[in-house]
N, C-alpha and C. Protein backbone atom coordinates (compact mmCIF):
# COMPACT_ATOMS: atom_id res chain seq x y z
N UNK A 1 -13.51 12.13 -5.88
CA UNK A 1 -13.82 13.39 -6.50
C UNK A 1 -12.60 13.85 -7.29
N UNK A 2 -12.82 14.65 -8.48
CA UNK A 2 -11.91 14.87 -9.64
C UNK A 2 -11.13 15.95 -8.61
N UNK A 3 -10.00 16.51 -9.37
CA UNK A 3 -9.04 17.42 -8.60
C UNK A 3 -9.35 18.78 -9.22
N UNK A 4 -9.46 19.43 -8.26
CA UNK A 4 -9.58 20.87 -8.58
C UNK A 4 -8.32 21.92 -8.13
N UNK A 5 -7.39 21.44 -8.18
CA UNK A 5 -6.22 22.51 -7.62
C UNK A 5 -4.80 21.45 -7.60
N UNK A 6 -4.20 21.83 -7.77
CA UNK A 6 -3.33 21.16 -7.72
C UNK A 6 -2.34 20.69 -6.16
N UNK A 7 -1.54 19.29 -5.93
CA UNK A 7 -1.79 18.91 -4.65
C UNK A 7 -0.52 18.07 -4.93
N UNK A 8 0.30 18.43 -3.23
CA UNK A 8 1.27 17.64 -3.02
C UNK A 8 1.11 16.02 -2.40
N UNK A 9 2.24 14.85 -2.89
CA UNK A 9 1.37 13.14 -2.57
C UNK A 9 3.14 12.93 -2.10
N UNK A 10 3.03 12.58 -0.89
CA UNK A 10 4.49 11.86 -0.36
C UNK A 10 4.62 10.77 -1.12
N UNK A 11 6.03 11.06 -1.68
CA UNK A 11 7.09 9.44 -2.72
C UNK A 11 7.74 8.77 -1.98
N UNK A 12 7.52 7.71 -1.64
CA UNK A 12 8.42 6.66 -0.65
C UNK A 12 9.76 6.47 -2.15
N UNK A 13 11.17 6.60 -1.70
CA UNK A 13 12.18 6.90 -2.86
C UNK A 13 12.84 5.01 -2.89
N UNK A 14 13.03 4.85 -1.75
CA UNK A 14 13.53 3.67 -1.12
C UNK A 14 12.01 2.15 -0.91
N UNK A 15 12.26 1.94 -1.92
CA UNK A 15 11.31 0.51 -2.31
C UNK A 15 11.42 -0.84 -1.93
N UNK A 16 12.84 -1.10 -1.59
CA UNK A 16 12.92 -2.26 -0.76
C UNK A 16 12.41 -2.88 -0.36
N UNK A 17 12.77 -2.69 1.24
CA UNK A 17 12.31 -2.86 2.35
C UNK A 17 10.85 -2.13 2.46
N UNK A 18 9.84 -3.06 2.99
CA UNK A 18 8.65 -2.02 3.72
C UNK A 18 8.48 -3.16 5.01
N UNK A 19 7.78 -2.18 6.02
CA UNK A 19 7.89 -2.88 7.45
C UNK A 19 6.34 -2.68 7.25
N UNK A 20 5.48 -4.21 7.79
CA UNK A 20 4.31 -4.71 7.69
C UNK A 20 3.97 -4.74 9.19
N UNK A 21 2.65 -4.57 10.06
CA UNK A 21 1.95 -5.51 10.82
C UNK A 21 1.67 -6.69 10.20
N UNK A 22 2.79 -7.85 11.85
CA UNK A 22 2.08 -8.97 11.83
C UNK A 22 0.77 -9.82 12.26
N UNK A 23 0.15 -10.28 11.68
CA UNK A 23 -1.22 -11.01 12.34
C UNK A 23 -0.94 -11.36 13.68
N UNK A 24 -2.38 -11.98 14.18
CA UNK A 24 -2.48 -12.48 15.43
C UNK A 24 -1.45 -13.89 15.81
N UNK A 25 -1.16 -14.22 16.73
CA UNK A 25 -0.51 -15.37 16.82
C UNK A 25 0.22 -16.07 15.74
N UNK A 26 1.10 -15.29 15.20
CA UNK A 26 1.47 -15.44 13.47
C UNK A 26 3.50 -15.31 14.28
N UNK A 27 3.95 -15.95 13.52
CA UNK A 27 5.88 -16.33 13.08
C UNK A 27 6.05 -16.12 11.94
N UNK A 28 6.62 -15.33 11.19
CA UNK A 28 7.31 -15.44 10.26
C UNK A 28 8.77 -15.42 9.90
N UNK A 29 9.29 -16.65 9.28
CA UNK A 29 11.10 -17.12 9.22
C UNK A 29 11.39 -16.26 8.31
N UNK A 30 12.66 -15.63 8.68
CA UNK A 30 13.06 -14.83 7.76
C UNK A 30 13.31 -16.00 6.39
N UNK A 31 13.40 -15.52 5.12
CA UNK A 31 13.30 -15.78 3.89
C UNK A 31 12.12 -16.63 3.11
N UNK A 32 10.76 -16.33 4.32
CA UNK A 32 9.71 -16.82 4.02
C UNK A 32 8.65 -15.82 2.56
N UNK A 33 8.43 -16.35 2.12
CA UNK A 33 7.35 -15.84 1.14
C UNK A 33 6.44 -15.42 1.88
N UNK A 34 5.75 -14.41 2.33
CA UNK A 34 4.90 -13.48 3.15
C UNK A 34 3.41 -12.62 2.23
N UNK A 35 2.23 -13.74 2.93
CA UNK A 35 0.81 -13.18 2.42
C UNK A 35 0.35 -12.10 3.58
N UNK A 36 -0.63 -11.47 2.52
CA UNK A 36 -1.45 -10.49 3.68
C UNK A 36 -3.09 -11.39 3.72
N UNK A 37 -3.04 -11.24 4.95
CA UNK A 37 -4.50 -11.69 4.95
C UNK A 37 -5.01 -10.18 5.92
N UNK A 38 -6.29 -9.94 5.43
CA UNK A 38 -6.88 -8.89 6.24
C UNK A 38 -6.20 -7.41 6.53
N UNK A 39 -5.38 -7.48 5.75
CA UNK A 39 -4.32 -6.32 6.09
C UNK A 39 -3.14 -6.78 6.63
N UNK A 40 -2.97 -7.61 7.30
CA UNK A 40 -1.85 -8.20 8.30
C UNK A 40 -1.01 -9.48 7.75
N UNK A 41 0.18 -9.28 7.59
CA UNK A 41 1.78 -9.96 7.09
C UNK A 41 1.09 -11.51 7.43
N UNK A 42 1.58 -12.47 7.12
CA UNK A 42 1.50 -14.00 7.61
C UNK A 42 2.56 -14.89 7.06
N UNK A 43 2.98 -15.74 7.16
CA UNK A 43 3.87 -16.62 6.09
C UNK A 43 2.52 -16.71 5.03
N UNK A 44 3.06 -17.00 3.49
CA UNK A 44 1.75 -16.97 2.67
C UNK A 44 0.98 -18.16 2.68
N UNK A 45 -0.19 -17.87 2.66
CA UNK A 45 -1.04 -19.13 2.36
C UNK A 45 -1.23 -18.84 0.80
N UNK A 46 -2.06 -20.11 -0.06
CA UNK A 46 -2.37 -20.16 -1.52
C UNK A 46 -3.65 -18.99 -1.37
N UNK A 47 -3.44 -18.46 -2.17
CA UNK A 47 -4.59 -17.12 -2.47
C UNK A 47 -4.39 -15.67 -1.19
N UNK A 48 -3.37 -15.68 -0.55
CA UNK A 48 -3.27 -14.45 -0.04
C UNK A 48 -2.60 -13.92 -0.97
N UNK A 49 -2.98 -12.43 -0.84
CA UNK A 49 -1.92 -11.02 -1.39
C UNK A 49 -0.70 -11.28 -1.14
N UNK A 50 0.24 -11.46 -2.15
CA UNK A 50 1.84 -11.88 -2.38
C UNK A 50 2.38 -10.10 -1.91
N UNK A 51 2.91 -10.21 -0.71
CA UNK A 51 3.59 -8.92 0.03
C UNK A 51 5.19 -8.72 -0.05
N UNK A 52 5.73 -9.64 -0.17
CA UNK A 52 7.27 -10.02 -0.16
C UNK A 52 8.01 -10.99 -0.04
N UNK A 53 9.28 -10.97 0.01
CA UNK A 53 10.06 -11.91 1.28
C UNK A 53 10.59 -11.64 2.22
N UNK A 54 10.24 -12.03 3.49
CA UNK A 54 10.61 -11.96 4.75
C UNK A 54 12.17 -11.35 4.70
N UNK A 55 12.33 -10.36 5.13
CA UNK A 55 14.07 -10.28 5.37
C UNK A 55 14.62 -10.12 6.43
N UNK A 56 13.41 -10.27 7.55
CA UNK A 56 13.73 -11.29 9.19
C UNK A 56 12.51 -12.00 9.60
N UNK A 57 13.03 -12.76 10.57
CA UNK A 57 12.04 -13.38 11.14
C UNK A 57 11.16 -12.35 12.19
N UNK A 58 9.98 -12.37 12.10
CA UNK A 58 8.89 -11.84 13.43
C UNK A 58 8.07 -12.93 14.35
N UNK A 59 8.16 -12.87 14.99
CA UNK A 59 7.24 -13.79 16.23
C UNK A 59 6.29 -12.58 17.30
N UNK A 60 5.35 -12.74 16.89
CA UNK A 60 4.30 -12.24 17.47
C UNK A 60 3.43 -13.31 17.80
N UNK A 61 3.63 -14.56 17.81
CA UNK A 61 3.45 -15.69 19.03
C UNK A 61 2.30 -15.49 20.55
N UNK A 62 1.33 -14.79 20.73
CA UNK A 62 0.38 -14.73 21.88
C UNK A 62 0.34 -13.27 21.54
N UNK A 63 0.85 -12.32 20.25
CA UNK A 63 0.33 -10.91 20.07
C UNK A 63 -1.09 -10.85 19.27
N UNK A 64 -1.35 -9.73 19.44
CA UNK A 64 -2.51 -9.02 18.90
C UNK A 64 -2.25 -8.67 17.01
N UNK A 65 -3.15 -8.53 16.67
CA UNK A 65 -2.77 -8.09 15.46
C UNK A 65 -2.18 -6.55 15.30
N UNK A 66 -0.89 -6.67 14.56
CA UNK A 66 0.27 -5.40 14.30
C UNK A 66 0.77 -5.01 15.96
N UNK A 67 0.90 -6.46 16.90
CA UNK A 67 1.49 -5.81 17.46
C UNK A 67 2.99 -6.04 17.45
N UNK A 68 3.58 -6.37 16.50
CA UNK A 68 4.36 -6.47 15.97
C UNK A 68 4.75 -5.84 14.41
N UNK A 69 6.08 -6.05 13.91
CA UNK A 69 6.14 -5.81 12.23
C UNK A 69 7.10 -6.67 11.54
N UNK A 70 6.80 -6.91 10.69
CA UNK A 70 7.91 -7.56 9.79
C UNK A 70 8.21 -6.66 8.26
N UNK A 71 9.98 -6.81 8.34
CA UNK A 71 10.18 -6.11 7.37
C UNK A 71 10.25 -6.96 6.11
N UNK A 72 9.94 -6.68 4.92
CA UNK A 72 9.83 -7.62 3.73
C UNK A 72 10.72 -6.96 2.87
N UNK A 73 11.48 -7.42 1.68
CA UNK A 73 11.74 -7.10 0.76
C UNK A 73 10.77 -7.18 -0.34
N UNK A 74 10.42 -6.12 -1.04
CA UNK A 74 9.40 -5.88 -2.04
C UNK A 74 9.78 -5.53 -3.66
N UNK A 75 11.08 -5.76 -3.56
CA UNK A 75 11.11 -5.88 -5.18
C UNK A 75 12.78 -6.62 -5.05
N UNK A 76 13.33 -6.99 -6.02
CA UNK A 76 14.12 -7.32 -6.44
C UNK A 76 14.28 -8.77 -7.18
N UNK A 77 15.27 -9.11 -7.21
CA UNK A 77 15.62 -11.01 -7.86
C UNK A 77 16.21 -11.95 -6.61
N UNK A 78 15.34 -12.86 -6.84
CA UNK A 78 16.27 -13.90 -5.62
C UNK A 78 16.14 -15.63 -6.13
N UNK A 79 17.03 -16.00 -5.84
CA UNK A 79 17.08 -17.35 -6.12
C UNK A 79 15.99 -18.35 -5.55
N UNK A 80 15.26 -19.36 -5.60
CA UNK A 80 14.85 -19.66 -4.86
C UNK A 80 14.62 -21.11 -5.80
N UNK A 81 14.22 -21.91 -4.74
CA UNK A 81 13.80 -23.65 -5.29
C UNK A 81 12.39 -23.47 -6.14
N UNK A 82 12.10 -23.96 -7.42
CA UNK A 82 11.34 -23.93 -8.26
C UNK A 82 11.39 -25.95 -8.53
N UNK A 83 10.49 -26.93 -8.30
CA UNK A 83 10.62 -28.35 -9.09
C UNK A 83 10.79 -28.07 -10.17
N UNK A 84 11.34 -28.74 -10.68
CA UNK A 84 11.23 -28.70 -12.60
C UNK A 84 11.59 -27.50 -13.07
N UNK A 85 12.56 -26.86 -13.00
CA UNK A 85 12.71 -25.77 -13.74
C UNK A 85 13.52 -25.60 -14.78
N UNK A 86 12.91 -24.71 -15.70
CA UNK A 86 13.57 -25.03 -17.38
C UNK A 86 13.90 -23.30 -17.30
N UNK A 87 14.79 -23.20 -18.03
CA UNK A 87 14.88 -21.81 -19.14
C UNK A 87 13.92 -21.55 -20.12
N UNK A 88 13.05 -22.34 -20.38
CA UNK A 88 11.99 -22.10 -21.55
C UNK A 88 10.43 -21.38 -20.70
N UNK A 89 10.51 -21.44 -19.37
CA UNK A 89 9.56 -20.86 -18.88
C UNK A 89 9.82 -19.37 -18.58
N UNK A 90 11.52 -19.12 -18.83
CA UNK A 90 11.74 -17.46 -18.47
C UNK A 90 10.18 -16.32 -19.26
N UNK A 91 10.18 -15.60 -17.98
CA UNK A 91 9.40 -14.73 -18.31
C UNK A 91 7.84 -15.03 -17.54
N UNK A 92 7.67 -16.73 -17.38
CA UNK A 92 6.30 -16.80 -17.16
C UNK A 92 6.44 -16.25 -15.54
N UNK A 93 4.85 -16.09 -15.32
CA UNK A 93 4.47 -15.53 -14.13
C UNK A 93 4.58 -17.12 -13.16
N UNK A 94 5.07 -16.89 -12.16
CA UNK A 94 5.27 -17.58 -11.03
C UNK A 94 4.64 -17.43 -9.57
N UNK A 95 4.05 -18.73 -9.30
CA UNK A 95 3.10 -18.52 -8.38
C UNK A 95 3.18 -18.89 -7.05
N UNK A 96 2.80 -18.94 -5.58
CA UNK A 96 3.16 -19.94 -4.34
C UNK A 96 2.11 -20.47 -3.91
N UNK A 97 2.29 -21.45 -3.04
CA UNK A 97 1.34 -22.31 -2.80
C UNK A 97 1.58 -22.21 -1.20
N UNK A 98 2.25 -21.74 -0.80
CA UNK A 98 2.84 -21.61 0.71
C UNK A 98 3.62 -21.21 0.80
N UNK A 99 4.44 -20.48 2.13
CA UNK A 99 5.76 -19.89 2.35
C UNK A 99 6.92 -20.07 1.98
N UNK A 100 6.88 -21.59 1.69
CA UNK A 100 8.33 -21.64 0.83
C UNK A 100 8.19 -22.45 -0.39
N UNK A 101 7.45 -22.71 -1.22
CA UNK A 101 7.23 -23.41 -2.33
C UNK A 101 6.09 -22.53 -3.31
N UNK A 102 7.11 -22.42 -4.49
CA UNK A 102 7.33 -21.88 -6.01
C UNK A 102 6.38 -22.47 -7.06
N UNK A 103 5.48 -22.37 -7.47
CA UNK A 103 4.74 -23.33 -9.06
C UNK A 103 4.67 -22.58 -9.59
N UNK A 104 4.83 -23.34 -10.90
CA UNK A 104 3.97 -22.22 -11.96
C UNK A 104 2.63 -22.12 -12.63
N UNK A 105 1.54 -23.15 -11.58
CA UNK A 105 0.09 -23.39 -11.55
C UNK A 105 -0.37 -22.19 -10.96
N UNK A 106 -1.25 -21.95 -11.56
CA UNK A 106 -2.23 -20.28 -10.85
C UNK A 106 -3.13 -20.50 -10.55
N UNK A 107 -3.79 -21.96 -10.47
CA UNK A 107 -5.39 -22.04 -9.86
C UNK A 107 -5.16 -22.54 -8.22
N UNK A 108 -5.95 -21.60 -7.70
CA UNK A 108 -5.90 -21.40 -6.14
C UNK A 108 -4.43 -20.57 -5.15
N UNK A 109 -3.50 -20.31 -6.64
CA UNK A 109 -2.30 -20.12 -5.82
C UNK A 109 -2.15 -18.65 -5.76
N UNK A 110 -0.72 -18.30 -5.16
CA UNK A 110 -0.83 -16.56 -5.64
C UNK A 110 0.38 -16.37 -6.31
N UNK A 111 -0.47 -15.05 -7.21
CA UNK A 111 0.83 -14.80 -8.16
C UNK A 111 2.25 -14.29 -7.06
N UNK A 112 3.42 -14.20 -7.36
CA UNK A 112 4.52 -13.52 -6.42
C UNK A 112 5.29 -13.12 -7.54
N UNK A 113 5.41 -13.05 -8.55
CA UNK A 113 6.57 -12.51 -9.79
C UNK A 113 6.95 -13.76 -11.17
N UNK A 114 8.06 -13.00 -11.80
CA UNK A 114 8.32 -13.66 -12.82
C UNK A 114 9.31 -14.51 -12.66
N UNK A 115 9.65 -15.53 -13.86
CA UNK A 115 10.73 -16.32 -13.51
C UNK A 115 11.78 -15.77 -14.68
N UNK A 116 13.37 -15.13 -14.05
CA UNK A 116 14.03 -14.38 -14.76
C UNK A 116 14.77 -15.68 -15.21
N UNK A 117 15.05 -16.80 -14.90
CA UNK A 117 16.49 -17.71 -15.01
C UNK A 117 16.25 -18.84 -14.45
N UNK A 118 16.93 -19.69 -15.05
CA UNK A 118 16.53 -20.75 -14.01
C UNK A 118 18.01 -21.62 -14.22
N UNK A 119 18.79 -20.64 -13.31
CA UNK A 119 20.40 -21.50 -13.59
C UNK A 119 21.05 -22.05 -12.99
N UNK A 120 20.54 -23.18 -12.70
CA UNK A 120 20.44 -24.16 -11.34
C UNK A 120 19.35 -25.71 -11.94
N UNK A 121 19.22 -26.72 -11.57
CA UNK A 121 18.35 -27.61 -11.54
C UNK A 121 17.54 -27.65 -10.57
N UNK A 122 16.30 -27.62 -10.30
CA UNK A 122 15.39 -26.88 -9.41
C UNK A 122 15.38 -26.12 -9.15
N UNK A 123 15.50 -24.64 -10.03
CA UNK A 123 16.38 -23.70 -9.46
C UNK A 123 15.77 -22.75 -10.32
N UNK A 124 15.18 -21.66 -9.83
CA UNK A 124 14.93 -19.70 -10.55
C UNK A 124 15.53 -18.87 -9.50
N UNK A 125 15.78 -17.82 -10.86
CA UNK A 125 15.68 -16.71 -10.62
C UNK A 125 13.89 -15.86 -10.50
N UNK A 126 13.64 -14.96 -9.37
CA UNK A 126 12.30 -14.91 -8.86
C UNK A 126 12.49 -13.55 -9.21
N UNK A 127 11.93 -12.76 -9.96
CA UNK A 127 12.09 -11.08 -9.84
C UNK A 127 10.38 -11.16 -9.10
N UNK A 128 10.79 -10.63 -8.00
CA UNK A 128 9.46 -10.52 -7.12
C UNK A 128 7.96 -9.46 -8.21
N UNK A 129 7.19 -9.55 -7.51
CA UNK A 129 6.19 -8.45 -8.15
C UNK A 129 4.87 -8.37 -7.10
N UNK A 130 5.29 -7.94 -6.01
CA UNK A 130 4.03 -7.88 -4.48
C UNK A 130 2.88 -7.16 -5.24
N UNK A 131 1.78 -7.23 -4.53
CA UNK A 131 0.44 -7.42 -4.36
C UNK A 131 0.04 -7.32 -6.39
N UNK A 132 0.67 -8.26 -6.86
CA UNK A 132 0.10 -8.93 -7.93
C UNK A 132 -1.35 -9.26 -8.15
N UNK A 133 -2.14 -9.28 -9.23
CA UNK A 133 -3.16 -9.90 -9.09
C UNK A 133 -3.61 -10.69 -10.56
């Protein structure tokens, strides 16, 4: 419904870090690439919601779902292993295929951000971009 009055909306100021429920019987290593399935953190599978990177490990190992949390980092640049990586792809959108592996194929995978650099041989710069679509 349209707004009829005007109305205060809490600003989270600090973007970082956000602390997730983890899934059921779910681990996540810290500096893992982290999907949501169902609402709930996981290491990522291809086609979950791109949430972050892990910036600890959680083991909720025989828990319930969120009975645990994991904190993610949700924006910034990080290095990470890319095969084949050129400087001529800066800018393209970058995708995962699993928790720790980078493509830049988008069929079946999920988007996770752009590629700022790639100054290294197998090697980007990742400016994250969570729940991408």
């Amino acid at each position: 419904m349209a707004l009829t009055a005007n109305r205060e909306l809490d600003r989270y100021v600090d973007q970082e870090l956000r602390a997730l429920p983890v899934k059921a019987n779910t681990r996540i290593y810290k500096g893992a690439l982290v999907g949501l399935n169902a609402g709930f953190a996981r290491g990522l599978v291809a086609g979950d919601a791109f949430a972050g990177i892990a910036y600890e490990e959680a083991n909720n190992l025989g828990g319930t779902d969120g009975a645990t949390t994991v904190r993610v980092y949700t924006c910034g640049d990080f290095e990470h292993p890319l095969a084949s990586a050129e400087r001529t792809n800066n800018g393209a959108v970058v995708y995962a295929s699993d928790d720790a592996t980078l493509t830049l194929t988008a069929s079946g995978n999920s988007p996770v951000g752009n590629q700022v650099d790639a100054p290294a041989t197998n090697k980007i710069i990742l400016r994250l971009r969570p729940w991408m679509r």
